[in-house]
PDB file of N, CA and C in Angstrom:
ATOM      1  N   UNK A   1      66.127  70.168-113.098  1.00  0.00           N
ATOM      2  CA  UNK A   1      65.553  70.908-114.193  1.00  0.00           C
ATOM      3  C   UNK A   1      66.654  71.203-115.211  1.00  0.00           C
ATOM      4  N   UNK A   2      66.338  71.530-116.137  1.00  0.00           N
ATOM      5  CA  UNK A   2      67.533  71.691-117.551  1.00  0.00           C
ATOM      6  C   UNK A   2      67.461  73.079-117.695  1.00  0.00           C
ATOM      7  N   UNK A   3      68.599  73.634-117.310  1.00  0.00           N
ATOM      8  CA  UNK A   3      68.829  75.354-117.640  1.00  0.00           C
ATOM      9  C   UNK A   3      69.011  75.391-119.013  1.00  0.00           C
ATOM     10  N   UNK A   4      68.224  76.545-119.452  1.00  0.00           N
ATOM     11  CA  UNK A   4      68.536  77.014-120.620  1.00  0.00           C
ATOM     12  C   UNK A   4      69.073  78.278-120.849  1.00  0.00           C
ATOM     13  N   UNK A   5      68.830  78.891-120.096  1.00  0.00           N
ATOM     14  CA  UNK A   5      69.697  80.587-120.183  1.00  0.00           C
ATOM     15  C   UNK A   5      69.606  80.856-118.557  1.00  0.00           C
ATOM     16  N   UNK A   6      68.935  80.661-117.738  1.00  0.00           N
ATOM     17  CA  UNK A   6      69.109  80.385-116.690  1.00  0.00           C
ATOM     18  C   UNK A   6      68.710  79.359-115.236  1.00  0.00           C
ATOM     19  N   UNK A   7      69.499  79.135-114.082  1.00  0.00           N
ATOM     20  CA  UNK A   7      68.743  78.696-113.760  1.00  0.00           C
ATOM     21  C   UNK A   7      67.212  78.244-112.860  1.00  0.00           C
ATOM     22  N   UNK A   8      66.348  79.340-113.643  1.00  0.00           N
ATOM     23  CA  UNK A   8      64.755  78.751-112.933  1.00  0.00           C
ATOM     24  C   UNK A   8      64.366  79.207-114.606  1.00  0.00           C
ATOM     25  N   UNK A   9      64.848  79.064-115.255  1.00  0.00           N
ATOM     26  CA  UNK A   9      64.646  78.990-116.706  1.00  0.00           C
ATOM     27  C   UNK A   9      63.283  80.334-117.454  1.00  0.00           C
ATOM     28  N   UNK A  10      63.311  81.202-116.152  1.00  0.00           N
ATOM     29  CA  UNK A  10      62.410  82.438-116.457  1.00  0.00           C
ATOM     30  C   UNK A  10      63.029  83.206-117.866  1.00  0.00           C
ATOM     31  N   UNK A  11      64.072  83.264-118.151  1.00  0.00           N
ATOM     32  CA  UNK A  11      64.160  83.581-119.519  1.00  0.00           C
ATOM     33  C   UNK A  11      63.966  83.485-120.767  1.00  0.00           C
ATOM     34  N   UNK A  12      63.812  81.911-120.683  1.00  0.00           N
ATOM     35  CA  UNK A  12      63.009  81.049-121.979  1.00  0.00           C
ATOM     36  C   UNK A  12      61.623  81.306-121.736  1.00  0.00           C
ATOM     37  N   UNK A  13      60.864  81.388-120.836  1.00  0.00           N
ATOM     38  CA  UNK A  13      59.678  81.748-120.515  1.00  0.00           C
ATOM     39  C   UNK A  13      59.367  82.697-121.013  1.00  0.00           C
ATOM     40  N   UNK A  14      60.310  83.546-120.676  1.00  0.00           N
ATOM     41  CA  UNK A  14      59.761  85.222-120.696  1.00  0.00           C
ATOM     42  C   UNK A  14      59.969  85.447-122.378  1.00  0.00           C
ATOM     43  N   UNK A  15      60.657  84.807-123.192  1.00  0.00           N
ATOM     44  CA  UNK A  15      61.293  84.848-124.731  1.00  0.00           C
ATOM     45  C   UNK A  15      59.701  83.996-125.030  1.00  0.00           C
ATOM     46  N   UNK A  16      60.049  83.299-124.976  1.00  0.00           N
ATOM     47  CA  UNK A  16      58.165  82.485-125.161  1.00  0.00           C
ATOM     48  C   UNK A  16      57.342  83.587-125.502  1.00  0.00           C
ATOM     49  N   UNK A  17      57.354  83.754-124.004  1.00  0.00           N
ATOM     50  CA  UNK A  17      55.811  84.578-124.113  1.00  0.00           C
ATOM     51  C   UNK A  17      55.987  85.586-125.201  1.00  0.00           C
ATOM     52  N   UNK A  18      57.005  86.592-124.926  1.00  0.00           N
ATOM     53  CA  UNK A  18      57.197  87.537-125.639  1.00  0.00           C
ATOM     54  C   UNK A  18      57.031  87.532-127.562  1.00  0.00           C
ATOM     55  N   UNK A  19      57.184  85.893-128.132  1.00  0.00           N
ATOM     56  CA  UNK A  19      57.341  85.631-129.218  1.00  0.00           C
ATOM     57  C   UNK A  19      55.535  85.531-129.308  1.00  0.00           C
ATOM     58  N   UNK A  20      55.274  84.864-128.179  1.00  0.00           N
ATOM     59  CA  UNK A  20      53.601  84.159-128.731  1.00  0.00           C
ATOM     60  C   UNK A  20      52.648  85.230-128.810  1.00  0.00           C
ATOM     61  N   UNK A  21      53.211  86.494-127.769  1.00  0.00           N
ATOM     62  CA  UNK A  21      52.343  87.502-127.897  1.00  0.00           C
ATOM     63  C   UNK A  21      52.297  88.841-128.964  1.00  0.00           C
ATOM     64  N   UNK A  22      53.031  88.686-129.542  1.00  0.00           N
ATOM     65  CA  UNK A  22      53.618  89.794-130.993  1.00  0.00           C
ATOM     66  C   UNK A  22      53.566  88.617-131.574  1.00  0.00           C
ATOM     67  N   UNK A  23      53.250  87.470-132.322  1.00  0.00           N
ATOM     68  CA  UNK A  23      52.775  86.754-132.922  1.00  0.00           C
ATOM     69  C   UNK A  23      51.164  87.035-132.743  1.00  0.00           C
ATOM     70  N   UNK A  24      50.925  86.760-131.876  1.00  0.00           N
ATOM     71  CA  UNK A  24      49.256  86.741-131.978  1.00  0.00           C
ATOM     72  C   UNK A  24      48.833  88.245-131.974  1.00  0.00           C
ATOM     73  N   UNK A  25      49.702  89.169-131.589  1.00  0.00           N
ATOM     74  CA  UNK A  25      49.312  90.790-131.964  1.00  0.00           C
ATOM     75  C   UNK A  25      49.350  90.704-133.418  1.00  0.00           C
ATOM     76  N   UNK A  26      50.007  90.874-134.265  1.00  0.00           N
ATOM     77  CA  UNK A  26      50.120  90.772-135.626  1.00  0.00           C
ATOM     78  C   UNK A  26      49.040  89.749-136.258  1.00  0.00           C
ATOM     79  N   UNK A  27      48.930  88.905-136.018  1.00  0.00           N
ATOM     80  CA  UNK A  27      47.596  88.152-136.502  1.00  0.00           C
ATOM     81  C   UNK A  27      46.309  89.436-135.915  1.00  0.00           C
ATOM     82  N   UNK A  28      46.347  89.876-135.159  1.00  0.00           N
ATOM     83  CA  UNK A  28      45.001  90.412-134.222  1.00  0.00           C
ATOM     84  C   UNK A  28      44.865  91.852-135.262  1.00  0.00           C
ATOM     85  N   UNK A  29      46.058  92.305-135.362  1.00  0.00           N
ATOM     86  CA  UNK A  29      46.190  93.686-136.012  1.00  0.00           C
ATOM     87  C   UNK A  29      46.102  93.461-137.179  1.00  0.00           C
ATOM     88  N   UNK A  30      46.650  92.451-138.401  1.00  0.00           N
ATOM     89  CA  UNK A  30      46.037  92.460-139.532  1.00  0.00           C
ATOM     90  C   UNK A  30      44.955  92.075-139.543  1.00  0.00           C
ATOM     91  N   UNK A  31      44.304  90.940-139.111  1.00  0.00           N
ATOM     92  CA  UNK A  31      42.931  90.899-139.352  1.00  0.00           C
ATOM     93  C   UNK A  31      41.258  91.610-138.395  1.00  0.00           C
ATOM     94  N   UNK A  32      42.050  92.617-137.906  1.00  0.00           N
ATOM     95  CA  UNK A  32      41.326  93.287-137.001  1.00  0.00           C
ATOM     96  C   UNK A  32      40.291  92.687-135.876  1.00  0.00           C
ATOM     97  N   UNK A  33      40.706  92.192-135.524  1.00  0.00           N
ATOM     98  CA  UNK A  33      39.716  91.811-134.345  1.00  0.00           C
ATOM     99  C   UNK A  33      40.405  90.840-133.638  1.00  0.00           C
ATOM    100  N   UNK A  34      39.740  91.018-132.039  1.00  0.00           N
ATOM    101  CA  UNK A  34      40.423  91.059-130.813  1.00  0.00           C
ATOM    102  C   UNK A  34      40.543  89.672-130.178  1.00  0.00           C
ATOM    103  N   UNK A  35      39.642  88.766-130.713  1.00  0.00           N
ATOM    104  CA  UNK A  35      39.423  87.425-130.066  1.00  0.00           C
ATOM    105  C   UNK A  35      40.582  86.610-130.088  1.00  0.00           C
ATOM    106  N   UNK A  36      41.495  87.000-131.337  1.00  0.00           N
ATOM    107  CA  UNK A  36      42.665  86.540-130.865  1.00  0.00           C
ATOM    108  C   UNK A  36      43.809  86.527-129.655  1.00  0.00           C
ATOM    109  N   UNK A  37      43.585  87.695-129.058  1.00  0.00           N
ATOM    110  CA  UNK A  37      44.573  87.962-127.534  1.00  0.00           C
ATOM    111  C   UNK A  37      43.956  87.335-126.927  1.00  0.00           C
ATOM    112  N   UNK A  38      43.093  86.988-126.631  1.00  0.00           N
ATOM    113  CA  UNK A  38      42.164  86.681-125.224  1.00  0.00           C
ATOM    114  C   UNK A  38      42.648  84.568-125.724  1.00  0.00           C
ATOM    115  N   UNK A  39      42.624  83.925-126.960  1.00  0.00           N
ATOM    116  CA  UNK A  39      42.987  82.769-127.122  1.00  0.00           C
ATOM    117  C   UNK A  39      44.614  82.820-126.694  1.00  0.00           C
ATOM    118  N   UNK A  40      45.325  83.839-126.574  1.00  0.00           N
ATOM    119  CA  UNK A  40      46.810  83.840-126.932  1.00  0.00           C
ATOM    120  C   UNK A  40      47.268  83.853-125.219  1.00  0.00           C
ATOM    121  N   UNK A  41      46.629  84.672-124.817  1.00  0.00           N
ATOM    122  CA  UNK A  41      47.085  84.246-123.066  1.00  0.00           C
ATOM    123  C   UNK A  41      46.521  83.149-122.823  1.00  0.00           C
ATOM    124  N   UNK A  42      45.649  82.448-122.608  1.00  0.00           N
ATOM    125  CA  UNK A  42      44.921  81.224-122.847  1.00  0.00           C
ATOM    126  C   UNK A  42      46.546  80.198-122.773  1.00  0.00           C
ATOM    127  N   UNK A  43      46.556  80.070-124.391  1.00  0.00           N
ATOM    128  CA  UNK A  43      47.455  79.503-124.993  1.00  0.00           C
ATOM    129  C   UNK A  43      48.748  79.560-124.140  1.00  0.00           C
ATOM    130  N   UNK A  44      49.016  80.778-124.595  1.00  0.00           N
ATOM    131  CA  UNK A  44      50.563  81.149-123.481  1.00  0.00           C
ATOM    132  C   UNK A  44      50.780  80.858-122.326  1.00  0.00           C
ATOM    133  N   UNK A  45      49.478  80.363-121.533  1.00  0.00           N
ATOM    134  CA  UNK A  45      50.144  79.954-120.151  1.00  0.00           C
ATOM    135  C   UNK A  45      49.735  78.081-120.053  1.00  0.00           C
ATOM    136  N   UNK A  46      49.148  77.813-121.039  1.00  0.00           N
ATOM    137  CA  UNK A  46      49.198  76.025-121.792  1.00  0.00           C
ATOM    138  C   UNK A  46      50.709  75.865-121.700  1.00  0.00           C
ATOM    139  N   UNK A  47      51.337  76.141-123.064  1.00  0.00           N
ATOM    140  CA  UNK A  47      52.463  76.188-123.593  1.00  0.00           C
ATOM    141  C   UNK A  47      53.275  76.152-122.236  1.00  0.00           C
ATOM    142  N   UNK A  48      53.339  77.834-121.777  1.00  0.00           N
ATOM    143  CA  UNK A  48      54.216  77.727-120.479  1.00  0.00           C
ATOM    144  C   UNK A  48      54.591  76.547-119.409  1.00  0.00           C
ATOM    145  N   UNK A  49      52.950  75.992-118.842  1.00  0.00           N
ATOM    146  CA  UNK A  49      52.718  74.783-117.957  1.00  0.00           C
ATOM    147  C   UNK A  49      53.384  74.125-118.231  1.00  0.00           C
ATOM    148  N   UNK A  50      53.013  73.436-119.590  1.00  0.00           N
ATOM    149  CA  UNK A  50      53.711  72.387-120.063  1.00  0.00           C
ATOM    150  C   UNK A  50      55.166  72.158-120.304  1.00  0.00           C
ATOM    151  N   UNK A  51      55.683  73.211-120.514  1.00  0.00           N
ATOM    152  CA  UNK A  51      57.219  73.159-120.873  1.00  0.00           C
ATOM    153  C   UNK A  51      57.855  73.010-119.612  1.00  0.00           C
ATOM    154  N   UNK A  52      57.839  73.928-118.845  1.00  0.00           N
ATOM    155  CA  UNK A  52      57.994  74.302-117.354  1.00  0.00           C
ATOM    156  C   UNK A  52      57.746  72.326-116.848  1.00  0.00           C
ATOM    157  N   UNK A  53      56.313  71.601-116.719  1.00  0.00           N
ATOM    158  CA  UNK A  53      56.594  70.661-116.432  1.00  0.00           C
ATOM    159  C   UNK A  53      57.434  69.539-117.031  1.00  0.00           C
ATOM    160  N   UNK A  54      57.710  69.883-117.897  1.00  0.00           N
ATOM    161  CA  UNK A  54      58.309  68.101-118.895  1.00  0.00           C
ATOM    162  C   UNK A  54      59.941  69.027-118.898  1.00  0.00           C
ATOM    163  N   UNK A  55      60.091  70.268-118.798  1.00  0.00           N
ATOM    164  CA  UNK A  55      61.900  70.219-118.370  1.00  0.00           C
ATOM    165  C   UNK A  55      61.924  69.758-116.863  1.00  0.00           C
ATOM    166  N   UNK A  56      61.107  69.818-115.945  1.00  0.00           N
ATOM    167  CA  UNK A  56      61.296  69.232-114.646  1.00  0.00           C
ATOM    168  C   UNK A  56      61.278  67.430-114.331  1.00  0.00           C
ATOM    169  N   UNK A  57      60.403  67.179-115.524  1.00  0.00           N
ATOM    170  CA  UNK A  57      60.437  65.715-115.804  1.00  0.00           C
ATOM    171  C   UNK A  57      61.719  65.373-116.193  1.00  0.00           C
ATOM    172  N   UNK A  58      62.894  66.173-116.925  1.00  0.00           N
ATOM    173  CA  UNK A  58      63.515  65.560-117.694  1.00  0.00           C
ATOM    174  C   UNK A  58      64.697  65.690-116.663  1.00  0.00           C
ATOM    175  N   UNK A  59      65.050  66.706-115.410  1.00  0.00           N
ATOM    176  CA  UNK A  59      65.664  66.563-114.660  1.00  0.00           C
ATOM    177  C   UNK A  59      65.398  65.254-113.383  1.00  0.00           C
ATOM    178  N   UNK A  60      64.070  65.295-113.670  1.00  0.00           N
ATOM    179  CA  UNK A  60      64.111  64.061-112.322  1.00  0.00           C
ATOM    180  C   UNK A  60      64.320  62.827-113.046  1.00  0.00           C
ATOM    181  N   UNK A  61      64.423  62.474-113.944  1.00  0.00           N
ATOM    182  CA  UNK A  61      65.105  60.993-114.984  1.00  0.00           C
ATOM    183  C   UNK A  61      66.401  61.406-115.151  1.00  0.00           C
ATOM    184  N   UNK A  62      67.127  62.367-115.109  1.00  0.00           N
ATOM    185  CA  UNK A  62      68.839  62.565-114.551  1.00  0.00           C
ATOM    186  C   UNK A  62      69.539  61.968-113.326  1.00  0.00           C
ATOM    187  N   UNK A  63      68.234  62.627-112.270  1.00  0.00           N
ATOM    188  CA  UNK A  63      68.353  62.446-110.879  1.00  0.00           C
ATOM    189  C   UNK A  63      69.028  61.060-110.662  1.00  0.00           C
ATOM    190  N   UNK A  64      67.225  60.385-111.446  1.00  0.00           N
ATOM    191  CA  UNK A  64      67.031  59.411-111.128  1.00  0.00           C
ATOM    192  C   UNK A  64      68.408  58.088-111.567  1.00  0.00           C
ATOM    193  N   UNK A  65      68.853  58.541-112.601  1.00  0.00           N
ATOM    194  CA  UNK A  65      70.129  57.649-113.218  1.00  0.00           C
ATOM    195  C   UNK A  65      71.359  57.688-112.370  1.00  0.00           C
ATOM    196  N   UNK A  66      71.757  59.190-111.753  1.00  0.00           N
ATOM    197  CA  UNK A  66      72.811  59.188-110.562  1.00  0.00           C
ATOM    198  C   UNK A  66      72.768  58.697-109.538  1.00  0.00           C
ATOM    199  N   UNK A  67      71.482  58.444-108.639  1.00  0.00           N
ATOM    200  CA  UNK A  67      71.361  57.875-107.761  1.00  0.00           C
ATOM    201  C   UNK A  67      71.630  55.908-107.960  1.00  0.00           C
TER     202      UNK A  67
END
């Protein structure tokens, strides 16, 4: 896996989330209404999956070149 601040990379995660969710609060709070949070965890754990899998992809094509 590719550390980025640490390594099981829960910090970039946790910076993620933290950005996507005061992003989508501020959209929710200026335009008043709520349907936006409920798309934003949704979203936020898409995003998460995905990143989380394709940095694990990108360590096993490392692996794979040392061996």
């Amino acid at each position: 896996m590719v550390w980025v601040l640490d390594e099981r990379n829960l910090a970039l995660c946790a910076i993620i989330t933290a950005g996507m969710q005061f992003s989508f609060f501020l959209v929710a709070c200026s335009c008043k209404f709520d349907k936006v949070t409920d798309f934003a965890g949704g979203t936020n754990f898409v995003v998460l999956a995905l990143l989380t899998f394709l940095m694990a992809q990108v360590n096993l094509q490392i692996m794979r070149r040392a061996l």
